[in-house]
Protein backbone atom coordinates (compact mmCIF):
# COMPACT_ATOMS: atom_id res chain seq x y z
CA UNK A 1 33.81 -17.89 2.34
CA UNK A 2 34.86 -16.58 5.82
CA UNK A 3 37.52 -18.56 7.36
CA UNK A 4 38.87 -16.61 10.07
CA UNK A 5 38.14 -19.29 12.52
CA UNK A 6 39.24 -22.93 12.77
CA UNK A 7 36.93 -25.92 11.27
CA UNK A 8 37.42 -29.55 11.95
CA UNK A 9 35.84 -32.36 10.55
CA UNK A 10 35.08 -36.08 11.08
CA UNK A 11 34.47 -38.68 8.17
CA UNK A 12 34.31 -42.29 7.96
CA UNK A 13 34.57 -44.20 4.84
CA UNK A 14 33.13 -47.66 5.36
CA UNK A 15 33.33 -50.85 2.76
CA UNK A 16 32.33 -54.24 3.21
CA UNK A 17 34.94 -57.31 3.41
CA UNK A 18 34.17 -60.89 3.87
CA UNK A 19 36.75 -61.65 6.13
CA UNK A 20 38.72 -60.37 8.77
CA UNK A 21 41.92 -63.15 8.22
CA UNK A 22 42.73 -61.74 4.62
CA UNK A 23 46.33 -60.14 4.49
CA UNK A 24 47.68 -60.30 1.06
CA UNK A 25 46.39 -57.92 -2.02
CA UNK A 26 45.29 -60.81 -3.80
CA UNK A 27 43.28 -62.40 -1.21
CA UNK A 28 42.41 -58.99 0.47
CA UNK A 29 41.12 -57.95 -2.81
CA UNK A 30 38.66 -60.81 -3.78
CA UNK A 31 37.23 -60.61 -0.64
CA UNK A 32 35.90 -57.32 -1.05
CA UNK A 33 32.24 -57.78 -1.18
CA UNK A 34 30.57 -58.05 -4.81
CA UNK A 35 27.24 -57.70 -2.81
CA UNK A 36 28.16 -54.56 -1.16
CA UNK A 37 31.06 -53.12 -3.42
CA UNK A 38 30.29 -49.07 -2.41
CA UNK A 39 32.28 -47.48 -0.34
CA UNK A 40 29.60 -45.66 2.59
CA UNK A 41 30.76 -41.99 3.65
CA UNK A 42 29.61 -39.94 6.49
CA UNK A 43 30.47 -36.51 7.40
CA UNK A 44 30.09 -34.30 10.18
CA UNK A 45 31.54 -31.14 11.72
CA UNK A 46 33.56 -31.97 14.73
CA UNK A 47 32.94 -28.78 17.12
CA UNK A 48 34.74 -30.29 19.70
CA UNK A 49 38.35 -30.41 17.57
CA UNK A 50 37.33 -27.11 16.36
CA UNK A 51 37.60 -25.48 19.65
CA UNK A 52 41.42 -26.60 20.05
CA UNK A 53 43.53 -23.90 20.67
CA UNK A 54 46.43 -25.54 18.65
CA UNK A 55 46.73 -28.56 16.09
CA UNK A 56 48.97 -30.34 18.80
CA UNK A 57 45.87 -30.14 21.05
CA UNK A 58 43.27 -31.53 18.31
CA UNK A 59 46.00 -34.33 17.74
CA UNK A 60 45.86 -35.35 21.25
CA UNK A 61 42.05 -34.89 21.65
CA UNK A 62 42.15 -37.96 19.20
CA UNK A 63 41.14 -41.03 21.49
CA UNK A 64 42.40 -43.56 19.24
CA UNK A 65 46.09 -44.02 18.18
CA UNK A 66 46.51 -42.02 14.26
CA UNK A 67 48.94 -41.32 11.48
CA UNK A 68 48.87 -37.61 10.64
CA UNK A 69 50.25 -35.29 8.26
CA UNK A 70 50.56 -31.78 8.22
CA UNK A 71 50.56 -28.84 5.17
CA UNK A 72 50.11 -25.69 4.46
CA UNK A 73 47.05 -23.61 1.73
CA UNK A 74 47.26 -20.61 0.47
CA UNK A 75 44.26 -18.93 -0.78
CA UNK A 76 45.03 -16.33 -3.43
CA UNK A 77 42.76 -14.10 -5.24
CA UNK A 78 43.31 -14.08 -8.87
CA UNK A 79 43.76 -10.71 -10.77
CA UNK A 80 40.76 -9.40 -12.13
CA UNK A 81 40.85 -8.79 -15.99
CA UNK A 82 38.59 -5.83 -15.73
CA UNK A 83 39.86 -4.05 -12.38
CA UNK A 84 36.46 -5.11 -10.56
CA UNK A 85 36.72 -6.81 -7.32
CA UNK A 86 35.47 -10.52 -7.76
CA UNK A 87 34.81 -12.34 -4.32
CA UNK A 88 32.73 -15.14 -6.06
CA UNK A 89 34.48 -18.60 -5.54
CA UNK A 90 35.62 -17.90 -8.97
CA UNK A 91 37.68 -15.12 -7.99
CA UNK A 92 39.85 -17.51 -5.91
CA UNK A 93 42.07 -20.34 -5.86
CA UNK A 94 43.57 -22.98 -3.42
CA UNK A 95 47.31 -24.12 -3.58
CA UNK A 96 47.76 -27.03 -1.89
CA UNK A 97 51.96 -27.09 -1.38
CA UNK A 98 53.46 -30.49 -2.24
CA UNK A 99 50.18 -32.39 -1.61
CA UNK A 100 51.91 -35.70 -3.63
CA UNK A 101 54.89 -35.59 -1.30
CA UNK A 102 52.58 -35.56 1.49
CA UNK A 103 50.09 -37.55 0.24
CA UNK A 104 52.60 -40.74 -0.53
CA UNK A 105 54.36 -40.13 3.24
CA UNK A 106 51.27 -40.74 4.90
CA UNK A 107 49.90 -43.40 2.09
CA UNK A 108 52.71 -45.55 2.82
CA UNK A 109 52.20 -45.68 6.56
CA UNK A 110 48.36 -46.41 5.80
CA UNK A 111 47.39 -50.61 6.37
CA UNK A 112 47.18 -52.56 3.47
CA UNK A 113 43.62 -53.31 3.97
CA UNK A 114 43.08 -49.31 3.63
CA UNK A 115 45.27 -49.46 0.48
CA UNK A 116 43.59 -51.61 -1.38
CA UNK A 117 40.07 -50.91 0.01
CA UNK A 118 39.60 -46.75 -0.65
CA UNK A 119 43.06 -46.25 -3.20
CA UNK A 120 43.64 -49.79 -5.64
CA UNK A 121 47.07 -48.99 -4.24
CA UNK A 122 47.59 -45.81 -5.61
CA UNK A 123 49.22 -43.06 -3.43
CA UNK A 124 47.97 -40.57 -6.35
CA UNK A 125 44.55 -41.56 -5.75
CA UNK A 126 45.05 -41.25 -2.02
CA UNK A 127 46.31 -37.52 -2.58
CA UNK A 128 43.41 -36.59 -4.58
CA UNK A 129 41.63 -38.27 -1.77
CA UNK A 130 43.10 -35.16 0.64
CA UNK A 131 42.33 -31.96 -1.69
CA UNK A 132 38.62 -33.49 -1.49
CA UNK A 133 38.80 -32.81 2.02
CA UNK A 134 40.45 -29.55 1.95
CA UNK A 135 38.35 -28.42 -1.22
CA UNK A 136 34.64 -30.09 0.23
CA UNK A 137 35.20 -30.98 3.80
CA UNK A 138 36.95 -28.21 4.91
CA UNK A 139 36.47 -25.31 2.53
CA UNK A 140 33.13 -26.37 1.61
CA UNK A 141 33.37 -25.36 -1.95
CA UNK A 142 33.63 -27.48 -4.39
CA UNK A 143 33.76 -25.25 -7.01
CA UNK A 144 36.69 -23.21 -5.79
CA UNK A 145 39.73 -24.36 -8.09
CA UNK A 146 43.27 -26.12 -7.13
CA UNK A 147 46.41 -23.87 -8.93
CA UNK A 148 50.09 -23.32 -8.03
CA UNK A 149 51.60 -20.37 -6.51
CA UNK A 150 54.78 -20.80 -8.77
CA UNK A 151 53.74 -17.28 -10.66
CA UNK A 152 52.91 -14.44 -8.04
CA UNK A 153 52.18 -11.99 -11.23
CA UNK A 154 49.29 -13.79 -11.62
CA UNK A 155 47.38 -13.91 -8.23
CA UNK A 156 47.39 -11.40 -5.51
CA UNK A 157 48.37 -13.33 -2.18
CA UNK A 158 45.31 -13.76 0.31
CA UNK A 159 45.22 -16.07 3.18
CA UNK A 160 47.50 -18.66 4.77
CA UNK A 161 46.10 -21.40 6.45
CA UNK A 162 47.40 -24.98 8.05
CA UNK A 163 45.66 -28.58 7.69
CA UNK A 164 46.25 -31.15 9.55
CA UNK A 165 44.85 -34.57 8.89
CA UNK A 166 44.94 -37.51 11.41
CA UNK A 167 43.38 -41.28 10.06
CA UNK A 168 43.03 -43.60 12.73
CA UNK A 169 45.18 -46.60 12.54
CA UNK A 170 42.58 -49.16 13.53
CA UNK A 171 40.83 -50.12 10.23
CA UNK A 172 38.44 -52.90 11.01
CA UNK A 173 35.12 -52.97 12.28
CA UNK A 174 32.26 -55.14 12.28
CA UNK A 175 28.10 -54.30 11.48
CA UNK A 176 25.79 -57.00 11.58
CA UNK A 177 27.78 -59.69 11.25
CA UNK A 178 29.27 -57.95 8.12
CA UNK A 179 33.04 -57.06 8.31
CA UNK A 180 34.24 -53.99 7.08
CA UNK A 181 37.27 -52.07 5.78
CA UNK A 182 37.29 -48.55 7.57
CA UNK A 183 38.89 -45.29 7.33
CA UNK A 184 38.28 -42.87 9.66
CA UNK A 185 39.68 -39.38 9.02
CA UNK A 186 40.11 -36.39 11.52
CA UNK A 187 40.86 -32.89 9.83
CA UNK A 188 41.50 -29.42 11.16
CA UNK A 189 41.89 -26.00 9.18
CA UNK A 190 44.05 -23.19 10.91
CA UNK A 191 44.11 -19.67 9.75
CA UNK A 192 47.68 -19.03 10.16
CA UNK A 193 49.10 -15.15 11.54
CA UNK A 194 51.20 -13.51 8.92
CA UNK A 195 52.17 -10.45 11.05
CA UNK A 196 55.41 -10.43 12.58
CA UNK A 197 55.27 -8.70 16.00
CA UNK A 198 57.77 -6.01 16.90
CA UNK A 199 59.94 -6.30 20.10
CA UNK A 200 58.48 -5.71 23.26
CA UNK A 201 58.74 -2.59 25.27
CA UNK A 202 58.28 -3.08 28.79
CA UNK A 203 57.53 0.93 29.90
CA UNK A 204 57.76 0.01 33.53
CA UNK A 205 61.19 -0.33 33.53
CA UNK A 206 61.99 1.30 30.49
CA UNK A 207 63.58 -2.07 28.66
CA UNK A 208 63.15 -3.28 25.09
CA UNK A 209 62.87 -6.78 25.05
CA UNK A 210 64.54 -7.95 21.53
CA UNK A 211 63.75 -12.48 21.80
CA UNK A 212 66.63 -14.83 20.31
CA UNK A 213 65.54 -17.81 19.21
CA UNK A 214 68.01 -20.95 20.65
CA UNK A 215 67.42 -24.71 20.43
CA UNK A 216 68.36 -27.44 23.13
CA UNK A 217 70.05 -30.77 22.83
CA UNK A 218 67.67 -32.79 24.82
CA UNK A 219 65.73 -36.38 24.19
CA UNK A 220 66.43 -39.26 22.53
CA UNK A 221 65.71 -40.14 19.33
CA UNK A 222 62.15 -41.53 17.71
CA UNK A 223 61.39 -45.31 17.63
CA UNK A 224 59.83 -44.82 14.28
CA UNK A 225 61.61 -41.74 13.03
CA UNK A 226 59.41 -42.09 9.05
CA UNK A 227 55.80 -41.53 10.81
CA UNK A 228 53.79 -39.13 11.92
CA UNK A 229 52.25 -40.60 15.28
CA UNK A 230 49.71 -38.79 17.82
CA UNK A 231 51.54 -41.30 20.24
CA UNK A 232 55.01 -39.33 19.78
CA UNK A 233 52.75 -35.81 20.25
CA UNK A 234 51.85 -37.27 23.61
CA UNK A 235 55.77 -39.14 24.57
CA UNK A 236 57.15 -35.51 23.36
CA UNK A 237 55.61 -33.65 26.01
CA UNK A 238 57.84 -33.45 28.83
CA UNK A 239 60.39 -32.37 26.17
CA UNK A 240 57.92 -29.71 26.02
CA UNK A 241 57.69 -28.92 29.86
CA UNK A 242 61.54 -29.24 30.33
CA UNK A 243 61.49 -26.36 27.24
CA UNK A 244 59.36 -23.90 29.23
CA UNK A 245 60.85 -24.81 32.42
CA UNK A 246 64.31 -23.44 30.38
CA UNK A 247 62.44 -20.02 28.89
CA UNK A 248 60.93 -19.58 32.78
CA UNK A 249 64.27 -19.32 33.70
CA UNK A 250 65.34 -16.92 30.99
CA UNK A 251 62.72 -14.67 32.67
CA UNK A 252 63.35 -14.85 35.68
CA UNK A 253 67.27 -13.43 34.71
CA UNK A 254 65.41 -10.57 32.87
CA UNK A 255 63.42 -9.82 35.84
CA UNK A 256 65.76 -9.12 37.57
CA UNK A 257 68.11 -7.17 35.26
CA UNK A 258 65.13 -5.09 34.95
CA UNK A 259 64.41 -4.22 38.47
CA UNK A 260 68.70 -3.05 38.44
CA UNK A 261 67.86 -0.37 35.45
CA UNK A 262 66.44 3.32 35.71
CA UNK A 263 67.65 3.99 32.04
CA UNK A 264 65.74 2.55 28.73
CA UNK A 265 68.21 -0.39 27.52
CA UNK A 266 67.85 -2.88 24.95
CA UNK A 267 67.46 -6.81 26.29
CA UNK A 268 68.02 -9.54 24.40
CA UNK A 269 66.44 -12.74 25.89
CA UNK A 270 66.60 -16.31 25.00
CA UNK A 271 63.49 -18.05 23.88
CA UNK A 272 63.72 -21.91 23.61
CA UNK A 273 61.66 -23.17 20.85
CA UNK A 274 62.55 -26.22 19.72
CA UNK A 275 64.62 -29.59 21.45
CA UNK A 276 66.94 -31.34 19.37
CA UNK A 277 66.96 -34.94 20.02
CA UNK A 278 69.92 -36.65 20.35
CA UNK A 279 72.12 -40.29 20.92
CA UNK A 280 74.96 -40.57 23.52
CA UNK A 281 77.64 -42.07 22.09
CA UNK A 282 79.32 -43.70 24.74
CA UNK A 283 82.02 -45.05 22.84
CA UNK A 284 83.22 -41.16 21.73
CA UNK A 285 81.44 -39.66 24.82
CA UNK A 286 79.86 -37.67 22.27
CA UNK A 287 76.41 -36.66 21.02
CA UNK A 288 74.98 -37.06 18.26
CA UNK A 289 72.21 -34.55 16.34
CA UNK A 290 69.02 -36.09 15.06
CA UNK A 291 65.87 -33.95 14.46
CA UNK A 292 63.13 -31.75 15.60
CA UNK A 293 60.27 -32.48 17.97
CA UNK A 294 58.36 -31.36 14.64
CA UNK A 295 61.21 -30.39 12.73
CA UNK A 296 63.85 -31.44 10.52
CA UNK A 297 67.60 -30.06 11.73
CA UNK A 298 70.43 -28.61 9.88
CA UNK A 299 74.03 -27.22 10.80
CA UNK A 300 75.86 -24.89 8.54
CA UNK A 301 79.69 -25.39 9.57
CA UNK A 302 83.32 -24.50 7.81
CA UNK A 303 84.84 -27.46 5.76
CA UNK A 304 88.09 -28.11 8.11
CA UNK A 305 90.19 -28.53 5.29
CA UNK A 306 89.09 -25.29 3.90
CA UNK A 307 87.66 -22.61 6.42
CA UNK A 308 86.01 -20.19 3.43
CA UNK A 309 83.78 -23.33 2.60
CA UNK A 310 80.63 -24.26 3.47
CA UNK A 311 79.21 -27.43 4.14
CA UNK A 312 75.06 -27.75 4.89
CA UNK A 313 74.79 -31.35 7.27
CA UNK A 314 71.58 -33.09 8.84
CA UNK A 315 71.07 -36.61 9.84
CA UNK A 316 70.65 -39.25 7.79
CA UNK A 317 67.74 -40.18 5.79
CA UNK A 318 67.19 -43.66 7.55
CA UNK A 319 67.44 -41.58 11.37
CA UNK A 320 64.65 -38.94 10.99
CA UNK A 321 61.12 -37.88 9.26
CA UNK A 322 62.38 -37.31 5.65
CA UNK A 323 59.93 -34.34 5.74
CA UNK A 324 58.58 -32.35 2.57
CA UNK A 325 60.82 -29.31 3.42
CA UNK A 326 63.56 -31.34 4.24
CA UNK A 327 63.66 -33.00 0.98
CA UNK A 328 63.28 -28.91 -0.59
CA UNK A 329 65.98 -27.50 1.17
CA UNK A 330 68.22 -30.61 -0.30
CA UNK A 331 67.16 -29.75 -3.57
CA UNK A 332 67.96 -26.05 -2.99
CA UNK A 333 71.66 -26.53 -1.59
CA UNK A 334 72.04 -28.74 -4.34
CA UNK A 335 70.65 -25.99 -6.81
CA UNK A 336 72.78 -23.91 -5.42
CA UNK A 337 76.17 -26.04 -5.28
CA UNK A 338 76.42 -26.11 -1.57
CA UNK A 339 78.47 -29.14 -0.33
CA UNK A 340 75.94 -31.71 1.21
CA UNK A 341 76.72 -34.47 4.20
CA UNK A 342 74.08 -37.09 5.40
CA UNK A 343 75.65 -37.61 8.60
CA UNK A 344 74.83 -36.63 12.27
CA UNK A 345 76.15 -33.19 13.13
CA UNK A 346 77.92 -34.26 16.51
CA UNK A 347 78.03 -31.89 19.45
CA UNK A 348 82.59 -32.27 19.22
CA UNK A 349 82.45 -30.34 16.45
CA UNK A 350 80.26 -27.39 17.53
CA UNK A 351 83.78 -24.94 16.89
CA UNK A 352 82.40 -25.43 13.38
CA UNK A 353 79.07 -24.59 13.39
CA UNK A 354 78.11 -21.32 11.82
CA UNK A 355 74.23 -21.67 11.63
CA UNK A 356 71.28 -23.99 12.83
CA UNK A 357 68.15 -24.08 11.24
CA UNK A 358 65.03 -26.31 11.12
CA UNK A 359 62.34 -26.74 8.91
CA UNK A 360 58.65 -27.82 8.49
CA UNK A 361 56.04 -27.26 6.14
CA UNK A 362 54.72 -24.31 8.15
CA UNK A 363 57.72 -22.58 8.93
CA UNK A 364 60.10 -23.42 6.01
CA UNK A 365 63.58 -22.15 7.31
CA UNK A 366 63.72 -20.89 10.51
CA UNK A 367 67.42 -19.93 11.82
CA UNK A 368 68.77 -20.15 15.26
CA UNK A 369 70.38 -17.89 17.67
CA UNK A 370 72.60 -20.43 19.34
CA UNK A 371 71.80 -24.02 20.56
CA UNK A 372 72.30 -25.01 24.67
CA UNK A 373 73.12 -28.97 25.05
CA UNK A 374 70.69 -29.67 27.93
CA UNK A 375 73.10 -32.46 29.41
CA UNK A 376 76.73 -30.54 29.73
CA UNK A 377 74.92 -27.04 29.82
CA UNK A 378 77.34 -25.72 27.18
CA UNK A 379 76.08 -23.30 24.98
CA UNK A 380 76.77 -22.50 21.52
CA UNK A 381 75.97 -18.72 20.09
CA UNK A 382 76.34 -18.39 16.61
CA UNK A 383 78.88 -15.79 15.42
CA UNK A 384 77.40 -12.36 13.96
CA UNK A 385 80.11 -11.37 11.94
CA UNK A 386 82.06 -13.60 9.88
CA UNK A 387 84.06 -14.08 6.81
CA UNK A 388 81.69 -16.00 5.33
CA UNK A 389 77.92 -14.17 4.51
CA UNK A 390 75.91 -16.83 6.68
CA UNK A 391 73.01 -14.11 5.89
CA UNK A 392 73.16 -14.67 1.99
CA UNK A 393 73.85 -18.35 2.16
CA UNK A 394 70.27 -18.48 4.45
CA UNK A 395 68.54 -16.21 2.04
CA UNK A 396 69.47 -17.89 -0.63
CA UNK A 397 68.16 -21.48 0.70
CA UNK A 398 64.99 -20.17 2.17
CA UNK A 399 64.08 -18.47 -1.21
CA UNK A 400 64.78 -21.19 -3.04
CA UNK A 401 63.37 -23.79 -0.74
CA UNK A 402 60.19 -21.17 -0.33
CA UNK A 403 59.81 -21.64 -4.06
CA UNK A 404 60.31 -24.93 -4.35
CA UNK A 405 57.92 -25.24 -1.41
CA UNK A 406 54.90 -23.66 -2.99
CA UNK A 407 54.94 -26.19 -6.58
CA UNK A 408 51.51 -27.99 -6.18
């Protein structure tokens, strides 16, 4: 199956319930119509969420307030036993990466009425709920198998692609005079670029334009920090517009190095890609580090009481999304004996840092340049040559956090 273009899809599930006024399992559960026990499903291709240009658009083209989720497929083509090329169904898999971590996130924010209704309670079910839409719904084959990407010996690796699935939090509706239990579902499939492009050479002016990634310290922190909301994609963006107005600036400054320069030189310019939201505190008139706009953070700094060790720090689990990569890279600096603090990184102790890097389940590890605090304008730029191999010690979580990543 081609999927070089995006597909979205719509689907409601629909089962009777006798009353509206039922809240606990017990009750909610007996009043599930005997009459009408089967859950209705309808499907249809959404061809206006396929034509957003990004998922944050098809989130926001979502009238009604939803809990999301977000992961990544791979499709991989297994290795033919008789050197023939096989492009059957057959001769492919999907790996789904850390569907059950997902899955129980976004089951857990889910009503109890939904719960109970579609899942007897069962997060498992509810994550075998989501490969049914990525396998049927989205893929459209539901022969194509579900494997792991834990051996790479065994498949050649084929496509990448994101999915992001949105349920609408209002789960009540009423036909007839018959109430019922609904779920309605939103997905969207994104082939995802694996090409890395190469710097920019701007022949006009004979400048090669090299981009440095940087953060900035800017917005408070989430209400609900442990959901996925399309209400916080909306609130987030003029955090968004206040980022570009920052990388407009940064090229403006090139501009105008470039009009100075008759010679080829090599330009290095900023490019702000993600805000870190913070907390004043007052008390210390300090700030303290939370999380992504989509994205866990984490600072690398020097242990004070021993400046050859490294300590790996983020915010606390109760403060931000405790996101599926989050959780790997944990697992990894623990794998690999890596001191570990659950504590805000705060902005005081920025003589420390060594390395910033955030994560999501697109991007895994993605390290920083430097990171400009928004408020005081200071800047930090990591060093580039140090005692300690800040190189390695990223390598070394990214693979590891890559691997642990791509377990089904």
């Amino acid at each position: 199956m081609n999927m070089s273009q995006q597909r979205s899809v719509s689907i409601d599930h629909e089962r009777p319930i006798s009353s509206e006024k039922d809240e606990t399992r017990k009750s909610l559960s007996s009043s599930l119509s005997s009459e009408h026990e089967e859950v209705v499903t309808r499907t249809k291709v959404n061809e206006e969420f396929s034509r957003a240009k990004t998922a944050q658009e098809f989130l926001k083209r979502i009238m009604k307030p939803s809990l999301y989720t977000v992961f990544r497929v791979r499709r991989r083509r297994r290795r033919s036993t008789d050197n023939t090329d096989n492009d059957s169904s057959s001769g492919y898999y999907l790996s789904i990466e850390r569907i059950l971590e997902h899955g129980r996130r976004l089951f857990e924010s889910l009503s109890e009425r939904q719960r109970v209704s579609f899942f007897n309670e069962d997060a498992r079910e509810f994550a075998k709920h989501l490969e049914r839409i990525v396998k049927i719904d989205l893929w459209m084959d539901e022969g194509i198998e579900l494997g792991d990407v834990q051996n790479a010996s065994s498949a050649q690796c084929a496509e990448c692609y994101m999915v992001t699935i949105a349920i609408e939090e209002e789960d009540y509706d009423e036909r007839g005079g018959i109430g019922m239990v609904v779920l309605r579902t939103h997905a969207l499939l994104t082939p995802l670029p694996n090409v890395v492009p190469p710097p920019r050479l701007r022949e006009e002016n004979k400048v090669e334009e090299e981009i440095e990634l940087y953060a900035i310290l800017q917005g408070e922190p989430r209400e609900h920090p442990h959901k996925k909301h399309t209400n916080w994609v909306i609130k987030r963006e003029s955090l968004e517009i206040q980022r570009q107005l920052w990388n407009e600036r940064e090229e403006e400054n090139e501009n105008k190095n470039c009009q100075k320069t008759t010679t080829t030189i090599s330009f290095k310019r900023k490019k702000f890609v993600e805000c870190v939201l913070c907390k004043h505190d007052e008390e210390e008139d300090d700030y303290l580090l939370y999380e992504g706009l989509t994205t866990n953070v984490f600072i690398l700094k020097t242990d004070p009481t021993d400046a050859e060790r490294v300590i790996l720090q983020t915010a606390p689990n109760e403060d931000v999304l405790l996101g599926v990569a989050r959780g790997c890279v944990l697992h990894a600096c623990d794998d690999l004996a890596l001191q570990i603090s659950l504590s805000h990184p705060r902005w005081s102790e920025r003589a420390s840092w060594i390395a910033l890097f955030t994560t999501n389940s697109i991007t895994t590890c993605k390290p920083f340049k430097g990171v400009v605090n928004a408020i005081t304008k200071e800047l930090v730029r990591f060093p580039e040559k140090s005692s300690i191999d800040v190189d390695e010690i990223m390598r070394s979580i990214d693979e590891k956090t890559s691997h642990l990543m791509s377990e089904s």
